[in-house]
C-alpha atoms as a PDB file:
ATOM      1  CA  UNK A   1      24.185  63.583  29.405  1.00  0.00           C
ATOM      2  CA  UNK A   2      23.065  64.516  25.533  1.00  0.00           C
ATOM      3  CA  UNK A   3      19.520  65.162  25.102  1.00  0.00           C
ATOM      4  CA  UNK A   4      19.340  62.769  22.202  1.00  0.00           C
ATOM      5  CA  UNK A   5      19.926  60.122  25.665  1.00  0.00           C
ATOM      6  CA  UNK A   6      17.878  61.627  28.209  1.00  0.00           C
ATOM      7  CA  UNK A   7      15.385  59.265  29.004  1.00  0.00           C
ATOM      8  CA  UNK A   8      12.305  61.030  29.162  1.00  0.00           C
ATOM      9  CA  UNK A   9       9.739  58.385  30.987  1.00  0.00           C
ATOM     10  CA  UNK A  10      11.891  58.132  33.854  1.00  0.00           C
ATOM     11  CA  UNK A  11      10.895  60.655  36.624  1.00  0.00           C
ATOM     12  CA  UNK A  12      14.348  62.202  36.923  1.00  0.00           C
ATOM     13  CA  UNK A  13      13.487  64.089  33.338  1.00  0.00           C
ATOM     14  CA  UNK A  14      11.313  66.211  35.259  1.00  0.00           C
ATOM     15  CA  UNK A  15      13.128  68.799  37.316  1.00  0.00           C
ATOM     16  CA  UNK A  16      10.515  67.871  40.553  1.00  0.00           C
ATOM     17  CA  UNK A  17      12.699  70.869  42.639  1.00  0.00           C
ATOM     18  CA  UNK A  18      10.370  73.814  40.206  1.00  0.00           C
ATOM     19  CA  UNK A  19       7.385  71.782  39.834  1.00  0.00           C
ATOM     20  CA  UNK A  20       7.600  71.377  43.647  1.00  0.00           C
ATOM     21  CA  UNK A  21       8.331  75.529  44.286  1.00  0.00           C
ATOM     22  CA  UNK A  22       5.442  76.306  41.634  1.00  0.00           C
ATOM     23  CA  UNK A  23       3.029  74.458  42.840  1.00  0.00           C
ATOM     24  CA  UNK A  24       3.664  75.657  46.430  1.00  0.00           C
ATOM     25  CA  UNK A  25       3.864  78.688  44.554  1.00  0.00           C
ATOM     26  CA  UNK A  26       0.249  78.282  43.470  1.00  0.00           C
ATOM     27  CA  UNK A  27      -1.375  77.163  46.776  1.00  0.00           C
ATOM     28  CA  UNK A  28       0.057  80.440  47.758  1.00  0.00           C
ATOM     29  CA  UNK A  29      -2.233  82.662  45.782  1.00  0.00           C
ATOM     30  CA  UNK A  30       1.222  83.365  43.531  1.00  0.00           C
ATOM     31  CA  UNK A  31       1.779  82.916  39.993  1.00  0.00           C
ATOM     32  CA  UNK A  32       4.201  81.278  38.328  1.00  0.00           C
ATOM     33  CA  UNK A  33       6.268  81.112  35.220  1.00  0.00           C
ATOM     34  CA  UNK A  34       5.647  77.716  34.039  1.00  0.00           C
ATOM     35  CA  UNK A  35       8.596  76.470  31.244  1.00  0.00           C
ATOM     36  CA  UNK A  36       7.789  75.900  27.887  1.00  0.00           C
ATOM     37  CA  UNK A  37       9.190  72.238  26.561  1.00  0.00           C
ATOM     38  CA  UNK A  38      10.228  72.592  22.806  1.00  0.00           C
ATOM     39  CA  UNK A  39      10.318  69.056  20.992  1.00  0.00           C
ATOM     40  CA  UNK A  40      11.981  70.877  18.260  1.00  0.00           C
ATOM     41  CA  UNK A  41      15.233  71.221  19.833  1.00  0.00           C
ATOM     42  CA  UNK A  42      14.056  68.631  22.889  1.00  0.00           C
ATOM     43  CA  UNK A  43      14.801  71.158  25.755  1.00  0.00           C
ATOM     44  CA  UNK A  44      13.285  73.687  27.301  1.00  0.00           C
ATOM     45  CA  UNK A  45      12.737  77.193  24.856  1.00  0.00           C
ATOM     46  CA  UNK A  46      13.454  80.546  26.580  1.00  0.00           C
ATOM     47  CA  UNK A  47       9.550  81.349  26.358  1.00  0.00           C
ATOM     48  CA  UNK A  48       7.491  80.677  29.389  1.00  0.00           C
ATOM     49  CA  UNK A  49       3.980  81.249  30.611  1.00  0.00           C
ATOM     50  CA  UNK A  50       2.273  82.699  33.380  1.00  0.00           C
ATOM     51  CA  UNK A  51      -0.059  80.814  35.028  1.00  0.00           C
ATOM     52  CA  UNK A  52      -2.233  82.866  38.022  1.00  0.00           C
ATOM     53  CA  UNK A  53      -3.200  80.471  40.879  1.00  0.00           C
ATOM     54  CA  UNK A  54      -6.349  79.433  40.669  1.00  0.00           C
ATOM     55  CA  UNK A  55      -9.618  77.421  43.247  1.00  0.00           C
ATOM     56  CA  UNK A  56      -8.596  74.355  41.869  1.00  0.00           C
ATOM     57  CA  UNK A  57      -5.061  73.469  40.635  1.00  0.00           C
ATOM     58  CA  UNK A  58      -4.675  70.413  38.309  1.00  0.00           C
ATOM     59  CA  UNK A  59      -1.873  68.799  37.532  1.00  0.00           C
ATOM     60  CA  UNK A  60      -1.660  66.079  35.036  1.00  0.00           C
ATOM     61  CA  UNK A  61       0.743  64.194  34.170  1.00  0.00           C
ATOM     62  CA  UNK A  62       2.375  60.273  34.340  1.00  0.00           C
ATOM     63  CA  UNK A  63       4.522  61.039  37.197  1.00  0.00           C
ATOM     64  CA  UNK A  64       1.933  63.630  39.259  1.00  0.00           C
ATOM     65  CA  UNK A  65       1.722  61.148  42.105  1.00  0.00           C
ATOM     66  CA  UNK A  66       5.470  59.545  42.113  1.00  0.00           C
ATOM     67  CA  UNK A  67       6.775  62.168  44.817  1.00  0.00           C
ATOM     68  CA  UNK A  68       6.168  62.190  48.076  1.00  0.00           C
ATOM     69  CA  UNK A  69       5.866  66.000  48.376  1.00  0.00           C
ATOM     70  CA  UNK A  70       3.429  66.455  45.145  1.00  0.00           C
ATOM     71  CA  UNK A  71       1.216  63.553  46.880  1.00  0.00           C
ATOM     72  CA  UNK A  72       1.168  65.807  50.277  1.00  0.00           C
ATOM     73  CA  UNK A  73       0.457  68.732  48.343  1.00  0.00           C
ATOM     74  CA  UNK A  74      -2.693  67.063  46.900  1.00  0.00           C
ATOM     75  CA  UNK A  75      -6.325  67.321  47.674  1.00  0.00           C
ATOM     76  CA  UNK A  76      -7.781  64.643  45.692  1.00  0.00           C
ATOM     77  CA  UNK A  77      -4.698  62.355  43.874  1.00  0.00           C
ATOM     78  CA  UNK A  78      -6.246  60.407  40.590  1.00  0.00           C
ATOM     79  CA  UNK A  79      -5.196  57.916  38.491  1.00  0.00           C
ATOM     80  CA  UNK A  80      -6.411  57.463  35.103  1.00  0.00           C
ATOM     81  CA  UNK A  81      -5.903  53.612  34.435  1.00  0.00           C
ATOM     82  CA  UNK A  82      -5.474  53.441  30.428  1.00  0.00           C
ATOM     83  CA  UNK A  83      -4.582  50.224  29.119  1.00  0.00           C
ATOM     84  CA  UNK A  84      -1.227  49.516  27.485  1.00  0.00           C
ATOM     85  CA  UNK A  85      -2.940  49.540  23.884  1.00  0.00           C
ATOM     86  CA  UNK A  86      -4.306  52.556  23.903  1.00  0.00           C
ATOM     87  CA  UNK A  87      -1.190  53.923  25.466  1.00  0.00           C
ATOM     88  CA  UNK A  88       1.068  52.760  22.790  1.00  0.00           C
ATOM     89  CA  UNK A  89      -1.342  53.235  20.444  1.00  0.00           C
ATOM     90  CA  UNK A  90      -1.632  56.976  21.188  1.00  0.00           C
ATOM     91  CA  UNK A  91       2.065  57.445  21.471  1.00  0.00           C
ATOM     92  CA  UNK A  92       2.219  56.226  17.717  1.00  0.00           C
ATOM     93  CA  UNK A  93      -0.324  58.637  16.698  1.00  0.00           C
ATOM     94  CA  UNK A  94       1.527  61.604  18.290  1.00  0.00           C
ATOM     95  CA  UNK A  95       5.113  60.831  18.103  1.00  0.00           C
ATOM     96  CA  UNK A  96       4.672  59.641  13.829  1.00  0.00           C
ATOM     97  CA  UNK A  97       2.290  62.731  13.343  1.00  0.00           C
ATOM     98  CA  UNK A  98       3.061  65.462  15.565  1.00  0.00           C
ATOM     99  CA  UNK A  99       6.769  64.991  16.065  1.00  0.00           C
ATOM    100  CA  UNK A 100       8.093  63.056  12.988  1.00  0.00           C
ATOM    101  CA  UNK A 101       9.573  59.987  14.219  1.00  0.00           C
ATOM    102  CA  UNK A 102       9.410  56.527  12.522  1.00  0.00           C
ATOM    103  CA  UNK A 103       6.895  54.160  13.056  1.00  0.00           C
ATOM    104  CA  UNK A 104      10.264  51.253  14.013  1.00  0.00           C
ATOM    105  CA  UNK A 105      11.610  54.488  16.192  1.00  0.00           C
ATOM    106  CA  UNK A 106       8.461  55.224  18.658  1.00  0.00           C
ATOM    107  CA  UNK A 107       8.130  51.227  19.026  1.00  0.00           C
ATOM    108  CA  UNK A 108      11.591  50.883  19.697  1.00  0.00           C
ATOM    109  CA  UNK A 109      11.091  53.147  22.333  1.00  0.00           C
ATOM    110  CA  UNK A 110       8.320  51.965  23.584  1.00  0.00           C
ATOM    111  CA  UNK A 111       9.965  48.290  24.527  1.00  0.00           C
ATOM    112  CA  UNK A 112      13.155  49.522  25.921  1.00  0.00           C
ATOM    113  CA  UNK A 113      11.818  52.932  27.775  1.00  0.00           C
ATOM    114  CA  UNK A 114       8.268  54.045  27.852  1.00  0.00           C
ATOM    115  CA  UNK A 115       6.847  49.922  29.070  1.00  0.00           C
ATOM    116  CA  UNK A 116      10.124  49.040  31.681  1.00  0.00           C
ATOM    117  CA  UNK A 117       9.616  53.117  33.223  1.00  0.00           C
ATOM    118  CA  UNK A 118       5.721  52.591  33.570  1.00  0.00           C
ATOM    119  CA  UNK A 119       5.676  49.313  34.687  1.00  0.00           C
ATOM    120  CA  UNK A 120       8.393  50.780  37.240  1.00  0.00           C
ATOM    121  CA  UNK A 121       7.398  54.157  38.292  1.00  0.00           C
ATOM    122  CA  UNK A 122       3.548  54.971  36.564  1.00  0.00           C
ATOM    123  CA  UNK A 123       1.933  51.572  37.634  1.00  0.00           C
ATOM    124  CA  UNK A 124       2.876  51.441  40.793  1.00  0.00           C
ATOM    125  CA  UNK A 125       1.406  54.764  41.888  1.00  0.00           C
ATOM    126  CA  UNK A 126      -2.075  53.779  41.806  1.00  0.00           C
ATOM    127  CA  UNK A 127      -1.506  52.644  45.321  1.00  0.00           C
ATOM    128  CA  UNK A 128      -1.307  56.406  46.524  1.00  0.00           C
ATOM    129  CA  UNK A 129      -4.589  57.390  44.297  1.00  0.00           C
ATOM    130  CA  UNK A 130      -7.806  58.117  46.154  1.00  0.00           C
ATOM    131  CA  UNK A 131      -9.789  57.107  43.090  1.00  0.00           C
ATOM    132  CA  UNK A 132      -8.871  55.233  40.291  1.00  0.00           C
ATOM    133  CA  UNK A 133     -10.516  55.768  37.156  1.00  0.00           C
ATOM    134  CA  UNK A 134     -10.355  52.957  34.111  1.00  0.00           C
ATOM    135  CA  UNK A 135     -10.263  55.142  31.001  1.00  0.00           C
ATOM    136  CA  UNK A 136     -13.029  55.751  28.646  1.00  0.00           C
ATOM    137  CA  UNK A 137     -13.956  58.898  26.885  1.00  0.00           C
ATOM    138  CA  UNK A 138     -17.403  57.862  28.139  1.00  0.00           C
ATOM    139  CA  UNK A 139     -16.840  57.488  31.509  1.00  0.00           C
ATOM    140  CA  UNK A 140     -19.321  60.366  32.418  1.00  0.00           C
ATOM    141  CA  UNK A 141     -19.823  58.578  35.980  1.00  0.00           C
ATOM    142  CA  UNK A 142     -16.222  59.630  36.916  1.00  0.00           C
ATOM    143  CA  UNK A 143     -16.456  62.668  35.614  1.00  0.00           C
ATOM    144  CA  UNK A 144     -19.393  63.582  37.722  1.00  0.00           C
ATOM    145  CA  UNK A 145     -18.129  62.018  40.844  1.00  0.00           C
ATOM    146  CA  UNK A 146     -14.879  64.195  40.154  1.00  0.00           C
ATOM    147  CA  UNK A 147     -17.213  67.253  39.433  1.00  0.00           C
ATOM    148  CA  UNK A 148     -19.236  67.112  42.360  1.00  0.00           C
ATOM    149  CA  UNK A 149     -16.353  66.353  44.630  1.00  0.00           C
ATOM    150  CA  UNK A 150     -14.068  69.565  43.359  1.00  0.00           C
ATOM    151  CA  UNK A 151     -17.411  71.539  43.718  1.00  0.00           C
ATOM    152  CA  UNK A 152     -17.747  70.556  47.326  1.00  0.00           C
ATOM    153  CA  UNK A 153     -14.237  71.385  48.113  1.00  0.00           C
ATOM    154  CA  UNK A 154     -14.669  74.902  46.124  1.00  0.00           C
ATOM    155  CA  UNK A 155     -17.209  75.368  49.117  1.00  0.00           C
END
């Protein structure tokens, strides 16, 4: 498959076999040699970087509670619920001025990829999250009950 076709909001773009051994890795006391993703060429660049385990591991991302494994692995599993404006509406800003696509390109995208792969694989984790958060830079509530929670476990 050509990178120009890989469809990068489906979870199968993420090699889950690494992200599985590395964060095993990390609850392990080990570090790791995370990959670096280059949007310049759109694979991964020979660089990488070493991340040392740590008392609290985070890992972000749209897909962090799609496998079964990752979800097992998991302390405290949290989904940020955004809503789908501010989702596309972020994509624009970062796709048109951080990695030079077309306005008519990133919403292109966004109907036939980025909405049918949430809707189908982002959206429907929320069921696995132990807290759901609805987004807002001001949420300070969440981020306190979050806080206090990752404190206790630190314990």
């Amino acid at each position: 498959m050509k990178k120009e076709k890989t469809n990068f909001d489906h979870p199968n773009a993420i090699d889950m076999k690494l992200l599985i051994y590395d964060l095993e890795q990390l609850l392990l006391g080990n570090a790791i040699e995370e990959p670096i993703y280059d949007f310049k060429i759109n694979s991964r660049s020979k660089n990488t970087e070493i991340i040392g385990p740590g008392d609290v591991i985070i890992l972000d991302g749209i897909f962090a509670l799609e496998n079964p494994i990752i979800r097992e692995l998991s302390t405290i599993k949290i989904f940020v619920d955004t809503d789908s404006d501010t989702r596309l509406l972020r994509r624009i800003k970062r796709d048109v001025s951080f990695r030079n696509r077309t306005l008519d390109s990133v919403l292109q995208q966004y109907a036939l990829t980025v909405k049918p792969m949430h809707d189908a694989f982002v959206e429907p984790t929320k069921r696995y999250a132990d807290i759901i958060i609805p987004f807002d830079f001001h949420n300070t509530v969440a981020i306190d009950i979050i806080a206090t929670k990752i404190k206790a476990i630190i314990k």
